[in-house]
N, C-alpha and C. Protein backbone atom coordinates (compact mmCIF):
# COMPACT_ATOMS: atom_id res chain seq x y z
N UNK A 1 29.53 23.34 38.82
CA UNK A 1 28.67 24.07 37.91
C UNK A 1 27.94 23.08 37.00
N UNK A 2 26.74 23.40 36.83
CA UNK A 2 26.16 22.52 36.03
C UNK A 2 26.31 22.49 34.63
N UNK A 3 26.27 21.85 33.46
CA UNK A 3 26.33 21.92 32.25
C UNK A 3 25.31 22.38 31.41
N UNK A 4 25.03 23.03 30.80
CA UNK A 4 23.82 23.96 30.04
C UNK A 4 23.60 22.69 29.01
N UNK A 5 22.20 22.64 29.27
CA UNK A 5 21.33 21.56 28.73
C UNK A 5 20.28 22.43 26.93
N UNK A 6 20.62 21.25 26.15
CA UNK A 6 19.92 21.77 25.02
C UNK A 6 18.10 21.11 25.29
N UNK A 7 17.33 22.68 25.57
CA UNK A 7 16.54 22.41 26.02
C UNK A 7 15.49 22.08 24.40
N UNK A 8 14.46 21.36 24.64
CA UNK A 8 13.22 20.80 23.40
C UNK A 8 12.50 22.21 23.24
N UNK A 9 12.60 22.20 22.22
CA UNK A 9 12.09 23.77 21.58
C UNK A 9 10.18 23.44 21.22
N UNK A 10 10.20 24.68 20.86
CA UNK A 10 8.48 24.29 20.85
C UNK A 10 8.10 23.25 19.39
N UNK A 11 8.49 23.67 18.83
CA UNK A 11 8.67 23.17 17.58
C UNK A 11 8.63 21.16 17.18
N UNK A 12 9.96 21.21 18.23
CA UNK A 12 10.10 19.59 18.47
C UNK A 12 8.96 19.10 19.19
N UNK A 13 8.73 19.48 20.66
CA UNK A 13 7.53 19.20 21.19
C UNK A 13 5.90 18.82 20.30
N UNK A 14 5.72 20.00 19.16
CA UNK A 14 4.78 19.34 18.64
C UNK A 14 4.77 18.69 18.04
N UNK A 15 6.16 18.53 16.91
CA UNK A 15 6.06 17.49 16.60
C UNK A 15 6.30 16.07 16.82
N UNK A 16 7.05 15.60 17.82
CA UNK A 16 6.94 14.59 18.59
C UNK A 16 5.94 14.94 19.74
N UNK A 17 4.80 15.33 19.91
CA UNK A 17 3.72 15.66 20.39
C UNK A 17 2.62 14.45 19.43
N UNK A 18 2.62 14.70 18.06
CA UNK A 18 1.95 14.46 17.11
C UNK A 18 2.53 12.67 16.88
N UNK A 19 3.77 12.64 16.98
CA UNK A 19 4.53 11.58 16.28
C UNK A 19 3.99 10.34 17.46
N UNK A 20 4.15 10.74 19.10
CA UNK A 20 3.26 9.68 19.89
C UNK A 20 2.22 9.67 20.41
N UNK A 21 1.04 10.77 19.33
CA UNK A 21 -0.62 10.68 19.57
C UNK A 21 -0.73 9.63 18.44
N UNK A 22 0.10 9.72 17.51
CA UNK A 22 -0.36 8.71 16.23
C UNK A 22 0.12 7.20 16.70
N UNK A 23 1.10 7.33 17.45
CA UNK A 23 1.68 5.66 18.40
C UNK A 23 0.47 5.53 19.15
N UNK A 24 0.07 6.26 19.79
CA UNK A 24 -1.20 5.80 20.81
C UNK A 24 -2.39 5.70 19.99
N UNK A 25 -3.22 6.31 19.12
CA UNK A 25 -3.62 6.11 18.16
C UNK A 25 -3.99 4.28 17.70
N UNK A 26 -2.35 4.31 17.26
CA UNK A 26 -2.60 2.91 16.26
C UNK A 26 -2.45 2.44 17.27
N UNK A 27 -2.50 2.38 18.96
CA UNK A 27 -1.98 1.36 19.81
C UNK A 27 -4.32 1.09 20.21
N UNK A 28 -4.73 2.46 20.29
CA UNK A 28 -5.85 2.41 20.40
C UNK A 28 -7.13 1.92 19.34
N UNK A 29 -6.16 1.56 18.00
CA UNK A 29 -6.84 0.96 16.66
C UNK A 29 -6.80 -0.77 17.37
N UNK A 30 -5.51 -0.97 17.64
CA UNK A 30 -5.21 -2.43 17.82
C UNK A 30 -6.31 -2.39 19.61
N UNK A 31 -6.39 -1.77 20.56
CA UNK A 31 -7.05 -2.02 21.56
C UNK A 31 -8.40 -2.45 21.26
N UNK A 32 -8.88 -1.97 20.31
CA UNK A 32 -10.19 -2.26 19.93
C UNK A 32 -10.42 -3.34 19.07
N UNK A 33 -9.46 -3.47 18.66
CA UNK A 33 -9.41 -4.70 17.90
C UNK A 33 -9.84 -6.15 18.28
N UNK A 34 -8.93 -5.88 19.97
CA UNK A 34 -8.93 -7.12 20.84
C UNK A 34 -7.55 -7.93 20.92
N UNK A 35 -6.78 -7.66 19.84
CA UNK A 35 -5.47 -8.00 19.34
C UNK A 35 -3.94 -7.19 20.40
N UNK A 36 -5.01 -6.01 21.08
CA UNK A 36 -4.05 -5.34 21.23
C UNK A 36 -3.79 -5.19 23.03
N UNK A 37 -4.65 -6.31 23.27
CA UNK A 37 -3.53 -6.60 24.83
C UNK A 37 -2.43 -7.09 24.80
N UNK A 38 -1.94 -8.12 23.75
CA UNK A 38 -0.94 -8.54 23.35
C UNK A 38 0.33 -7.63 23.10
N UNK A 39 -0.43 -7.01 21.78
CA UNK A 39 0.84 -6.13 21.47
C UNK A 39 0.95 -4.68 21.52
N UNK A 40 -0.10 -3.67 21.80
CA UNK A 40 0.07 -2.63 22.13
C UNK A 40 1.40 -2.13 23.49
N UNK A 41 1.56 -3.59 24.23
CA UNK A 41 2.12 -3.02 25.41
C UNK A 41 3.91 -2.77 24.92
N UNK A 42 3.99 -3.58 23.38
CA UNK A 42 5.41 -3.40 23.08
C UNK A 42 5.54 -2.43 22.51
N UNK A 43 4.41 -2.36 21.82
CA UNK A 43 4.26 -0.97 20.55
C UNK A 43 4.58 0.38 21.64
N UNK A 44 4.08 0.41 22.88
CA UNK A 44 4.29 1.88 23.66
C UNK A 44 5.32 1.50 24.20
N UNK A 45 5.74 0.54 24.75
CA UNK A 45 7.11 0.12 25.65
C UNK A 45 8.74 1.02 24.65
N UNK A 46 8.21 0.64 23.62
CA UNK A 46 8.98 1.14 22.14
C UNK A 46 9.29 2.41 22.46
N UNK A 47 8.09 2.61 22.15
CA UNK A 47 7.73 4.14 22.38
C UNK A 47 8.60 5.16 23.12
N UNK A 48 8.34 4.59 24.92
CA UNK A 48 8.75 5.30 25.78
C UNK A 48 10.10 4.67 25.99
N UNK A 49 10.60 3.93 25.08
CA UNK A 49 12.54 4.04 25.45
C UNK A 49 12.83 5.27 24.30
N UNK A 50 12.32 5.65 23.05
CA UNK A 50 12.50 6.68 22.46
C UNK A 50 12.56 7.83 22.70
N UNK A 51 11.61 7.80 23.36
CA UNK A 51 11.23 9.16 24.47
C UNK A 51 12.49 9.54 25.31
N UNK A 52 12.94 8.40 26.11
CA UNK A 52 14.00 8.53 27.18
C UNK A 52 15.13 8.74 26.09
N UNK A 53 15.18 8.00 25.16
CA UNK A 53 16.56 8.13 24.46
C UNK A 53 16.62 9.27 23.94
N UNK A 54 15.50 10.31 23.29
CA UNK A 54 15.20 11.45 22.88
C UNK A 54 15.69 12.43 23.76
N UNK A 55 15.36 12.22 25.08
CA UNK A 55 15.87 13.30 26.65
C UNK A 55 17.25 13.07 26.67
N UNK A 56 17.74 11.68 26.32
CA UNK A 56 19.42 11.56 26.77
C UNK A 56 20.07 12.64 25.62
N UNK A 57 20.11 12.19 24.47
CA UNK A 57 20.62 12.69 23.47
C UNK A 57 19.96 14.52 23.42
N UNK A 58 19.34 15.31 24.10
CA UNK A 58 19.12 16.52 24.75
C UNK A 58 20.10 17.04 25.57
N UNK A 59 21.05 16.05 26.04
CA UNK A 59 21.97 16.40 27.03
C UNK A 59 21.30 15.71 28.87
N UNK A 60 19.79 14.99 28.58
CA UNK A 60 19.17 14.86 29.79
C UNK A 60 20.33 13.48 30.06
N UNK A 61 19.60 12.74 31.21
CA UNK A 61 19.89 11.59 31.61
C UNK A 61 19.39 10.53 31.66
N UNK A 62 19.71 9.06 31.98
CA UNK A 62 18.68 7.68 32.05
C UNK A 62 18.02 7.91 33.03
N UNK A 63 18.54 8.47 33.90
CA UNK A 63 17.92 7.83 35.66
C UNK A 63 18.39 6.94 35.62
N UNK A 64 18.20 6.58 36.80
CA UNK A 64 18.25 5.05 37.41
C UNK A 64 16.94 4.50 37.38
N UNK A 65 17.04 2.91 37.54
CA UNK A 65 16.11 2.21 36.99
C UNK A 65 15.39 1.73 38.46
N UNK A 66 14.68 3.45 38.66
CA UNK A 66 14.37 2.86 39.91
C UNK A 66 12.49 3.17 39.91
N UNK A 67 12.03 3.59 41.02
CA UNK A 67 10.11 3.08 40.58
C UNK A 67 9.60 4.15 39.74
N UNK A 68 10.05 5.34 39.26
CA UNK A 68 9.62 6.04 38.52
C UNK A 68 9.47 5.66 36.84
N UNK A 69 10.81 5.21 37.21
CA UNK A 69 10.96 4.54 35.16
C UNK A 69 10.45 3.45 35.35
N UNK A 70 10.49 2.62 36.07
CA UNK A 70 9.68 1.33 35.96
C UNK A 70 8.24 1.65 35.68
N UNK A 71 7.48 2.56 36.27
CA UNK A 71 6.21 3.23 36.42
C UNK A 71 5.67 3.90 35.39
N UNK A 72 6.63 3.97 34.20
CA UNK A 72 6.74 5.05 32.95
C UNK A 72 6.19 3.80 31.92
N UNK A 73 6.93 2.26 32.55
CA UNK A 73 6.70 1.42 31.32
C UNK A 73 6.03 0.06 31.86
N UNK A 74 5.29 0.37 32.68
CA UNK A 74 4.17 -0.41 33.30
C UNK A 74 3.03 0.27 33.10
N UNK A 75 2.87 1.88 32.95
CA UNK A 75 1.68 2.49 32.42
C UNK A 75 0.90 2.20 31.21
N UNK A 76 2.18 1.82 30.19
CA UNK A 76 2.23 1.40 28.87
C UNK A 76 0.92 0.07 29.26
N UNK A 77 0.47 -0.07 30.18
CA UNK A 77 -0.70 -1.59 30.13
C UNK A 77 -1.76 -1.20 29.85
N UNK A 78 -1.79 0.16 30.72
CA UNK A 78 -3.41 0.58 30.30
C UNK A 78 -4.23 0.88 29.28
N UNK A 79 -5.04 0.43 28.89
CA UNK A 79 -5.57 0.34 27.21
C UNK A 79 -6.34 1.84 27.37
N UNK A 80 -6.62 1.91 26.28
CA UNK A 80 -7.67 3.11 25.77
C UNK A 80 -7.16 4.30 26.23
N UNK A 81 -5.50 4.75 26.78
CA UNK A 81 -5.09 5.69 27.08
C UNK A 81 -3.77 6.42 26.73
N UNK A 82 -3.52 7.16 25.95
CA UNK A 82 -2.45 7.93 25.71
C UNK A 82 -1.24 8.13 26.12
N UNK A 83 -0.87 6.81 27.33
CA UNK A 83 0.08 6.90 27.77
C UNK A 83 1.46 7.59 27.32
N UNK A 84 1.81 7.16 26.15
CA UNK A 84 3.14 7.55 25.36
C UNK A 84 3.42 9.34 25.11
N UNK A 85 1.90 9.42 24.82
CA UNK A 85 1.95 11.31 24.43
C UNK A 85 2.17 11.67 25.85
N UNK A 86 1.61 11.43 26.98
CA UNK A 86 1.35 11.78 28.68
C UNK A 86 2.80 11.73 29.13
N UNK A 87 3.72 10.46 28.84
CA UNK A 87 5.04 10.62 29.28
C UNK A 87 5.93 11.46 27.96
N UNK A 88 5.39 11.51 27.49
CA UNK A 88 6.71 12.50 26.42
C UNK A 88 6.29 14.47 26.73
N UNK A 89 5.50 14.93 26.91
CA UNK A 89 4.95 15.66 27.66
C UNK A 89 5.54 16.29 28.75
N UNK A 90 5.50 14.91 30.04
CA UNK A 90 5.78 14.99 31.15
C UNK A 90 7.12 15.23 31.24
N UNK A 91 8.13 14.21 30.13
CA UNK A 91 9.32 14.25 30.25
C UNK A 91 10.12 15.62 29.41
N UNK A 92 9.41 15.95 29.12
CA UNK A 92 10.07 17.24 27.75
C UNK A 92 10.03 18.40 28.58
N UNK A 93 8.48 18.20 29.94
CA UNK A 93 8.63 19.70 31.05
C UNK A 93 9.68 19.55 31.94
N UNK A 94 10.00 18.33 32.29
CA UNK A 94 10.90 18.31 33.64
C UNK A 94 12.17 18.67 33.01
N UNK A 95 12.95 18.00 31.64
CA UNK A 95 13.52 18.11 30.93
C UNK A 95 14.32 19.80 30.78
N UNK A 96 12.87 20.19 30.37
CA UNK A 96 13.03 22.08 30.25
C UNK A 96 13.27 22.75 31.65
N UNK A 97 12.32 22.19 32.29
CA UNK A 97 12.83 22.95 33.91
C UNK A 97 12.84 22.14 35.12
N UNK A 98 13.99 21.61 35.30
CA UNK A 98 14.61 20.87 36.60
C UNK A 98 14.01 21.69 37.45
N UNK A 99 14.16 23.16 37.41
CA UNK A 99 14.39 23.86 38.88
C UNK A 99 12.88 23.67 39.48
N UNK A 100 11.98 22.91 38.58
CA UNK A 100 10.16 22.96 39.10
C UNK A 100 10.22 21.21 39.84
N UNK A 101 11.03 20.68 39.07
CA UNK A 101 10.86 19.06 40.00
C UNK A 101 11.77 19.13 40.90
N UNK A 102 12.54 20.07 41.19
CA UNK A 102 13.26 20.22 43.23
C UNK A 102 12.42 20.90 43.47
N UNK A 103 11.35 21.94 43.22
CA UNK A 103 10.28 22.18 44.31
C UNK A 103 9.58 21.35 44.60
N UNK A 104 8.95 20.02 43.46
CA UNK A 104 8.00 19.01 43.98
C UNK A 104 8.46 17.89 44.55
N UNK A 105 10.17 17.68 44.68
CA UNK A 105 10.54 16.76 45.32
C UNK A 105 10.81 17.06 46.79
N UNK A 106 11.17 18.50 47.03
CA UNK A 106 11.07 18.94 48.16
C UNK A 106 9.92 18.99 48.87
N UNK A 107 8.91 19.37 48.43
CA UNK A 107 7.17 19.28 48.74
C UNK A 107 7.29 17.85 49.11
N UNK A 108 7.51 16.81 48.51
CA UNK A 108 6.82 14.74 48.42
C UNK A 108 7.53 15.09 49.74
N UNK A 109 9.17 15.37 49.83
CA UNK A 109 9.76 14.50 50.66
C UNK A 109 9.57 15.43 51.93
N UNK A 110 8.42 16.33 52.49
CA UNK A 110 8.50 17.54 53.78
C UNK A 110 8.91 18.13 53.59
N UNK A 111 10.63 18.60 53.26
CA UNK A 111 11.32 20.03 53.47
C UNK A 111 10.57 21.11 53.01
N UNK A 112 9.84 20.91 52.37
CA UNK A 112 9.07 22.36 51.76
C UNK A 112 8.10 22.96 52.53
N UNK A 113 7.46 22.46 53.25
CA UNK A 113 6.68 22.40 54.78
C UNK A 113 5.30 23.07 54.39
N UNK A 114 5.07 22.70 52.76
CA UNK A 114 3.89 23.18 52.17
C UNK A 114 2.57 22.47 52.82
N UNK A 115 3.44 21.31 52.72
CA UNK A 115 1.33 20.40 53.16
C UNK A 115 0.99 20.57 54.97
N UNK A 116 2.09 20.71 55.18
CA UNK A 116 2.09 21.31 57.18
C UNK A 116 1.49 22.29 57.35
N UNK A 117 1.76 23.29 56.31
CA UNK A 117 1.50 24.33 56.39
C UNK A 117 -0.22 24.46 55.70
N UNK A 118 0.14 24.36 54.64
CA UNK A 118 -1.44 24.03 54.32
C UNK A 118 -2.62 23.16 54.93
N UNK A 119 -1.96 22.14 56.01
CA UNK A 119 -2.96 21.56 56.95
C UNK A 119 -3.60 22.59 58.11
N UNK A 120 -2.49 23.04 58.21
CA UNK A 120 -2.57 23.74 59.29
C UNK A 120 -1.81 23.00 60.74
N UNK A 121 -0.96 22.21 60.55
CA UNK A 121 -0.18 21.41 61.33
C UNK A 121 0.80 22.39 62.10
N UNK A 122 2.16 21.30 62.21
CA UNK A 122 2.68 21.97 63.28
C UNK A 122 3.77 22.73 62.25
C-alpha cells in the first residue's frame, strides 16, 4: 500500500510560484548585466535543490540521479528563461498527481499503444 502523500496546496504553490519568478527575475537582472553567465547558473542550481528538497520534505522523493535530474540542473544554463519557476511548477504537478506521470511514462515507453494508434500503425 502506498503511503498518503502531503500534497502542495494552492496556497504554497503561489507562493513559492512567486518566491522562484523573483530567483529568475534577479537571475535575469544579472543576465543582462553580462555578469550573469557566471553566476546565474549557481543562483538557479540553488534554486532547484530547494525545489527538490521542498518535494522531499512533502513526503515526495530524490529520484535517482539519473538524466531527468541531471536535465533539471543543466537547464539552469539557459539565460533569459525562467527555468526555476518551469521546474517548481512541473515538480509540484507530478508531485500532486503521480497517477498522470504512469500514463506518460507508459505512452514514452509503448505500452500505452497511444502513438500506434494515433499513427495509424500496427
Amino acid at each position: 500500500m502506498e503511503e498518503p502523500k502531503n500534497k502542495f496546496t494552492e496556497s504554497e504553490m503561489i507562493v513559492g510560484g512567486f518566491a522562484f519568478l523573483g530567483v529568475d527575475a534577479v537571475c535575469l537582472a544579472l543576465d543582462l548585466t553580462g555578469v550573469g553567465i557566471a553566476l546565474t547558473p549557481f543562483l538557479q542550481g540553488a534554486a532547484t535543490f530547494f525545489v527538490e528538497w521542498w518535494v522531499k520534505s512533502k513526503s515526495g522523493s530524490w529520484g535517482a540521479l539519473d538524466l531527468k535530474r541531471v536535465a533539471k540542473y543543466l537547464a539552469n544554463a539557459i539565460p533569459f528563461f525562467p527555468t526555476v519557476l518551469f521546474i517548481f511548477i512541473v515538480s509540484a504537478f507530478i508531485h500532486n498527481h503521480p497517477e498522470k506521470l504512469r500514463v506518460f511514462e507508459k505512452a514514452a515507453a509503448g505500452k500505452g499503444g497511444g502513438t500506434a494508434k494515433a499513427a495509424g500503425g500496427v
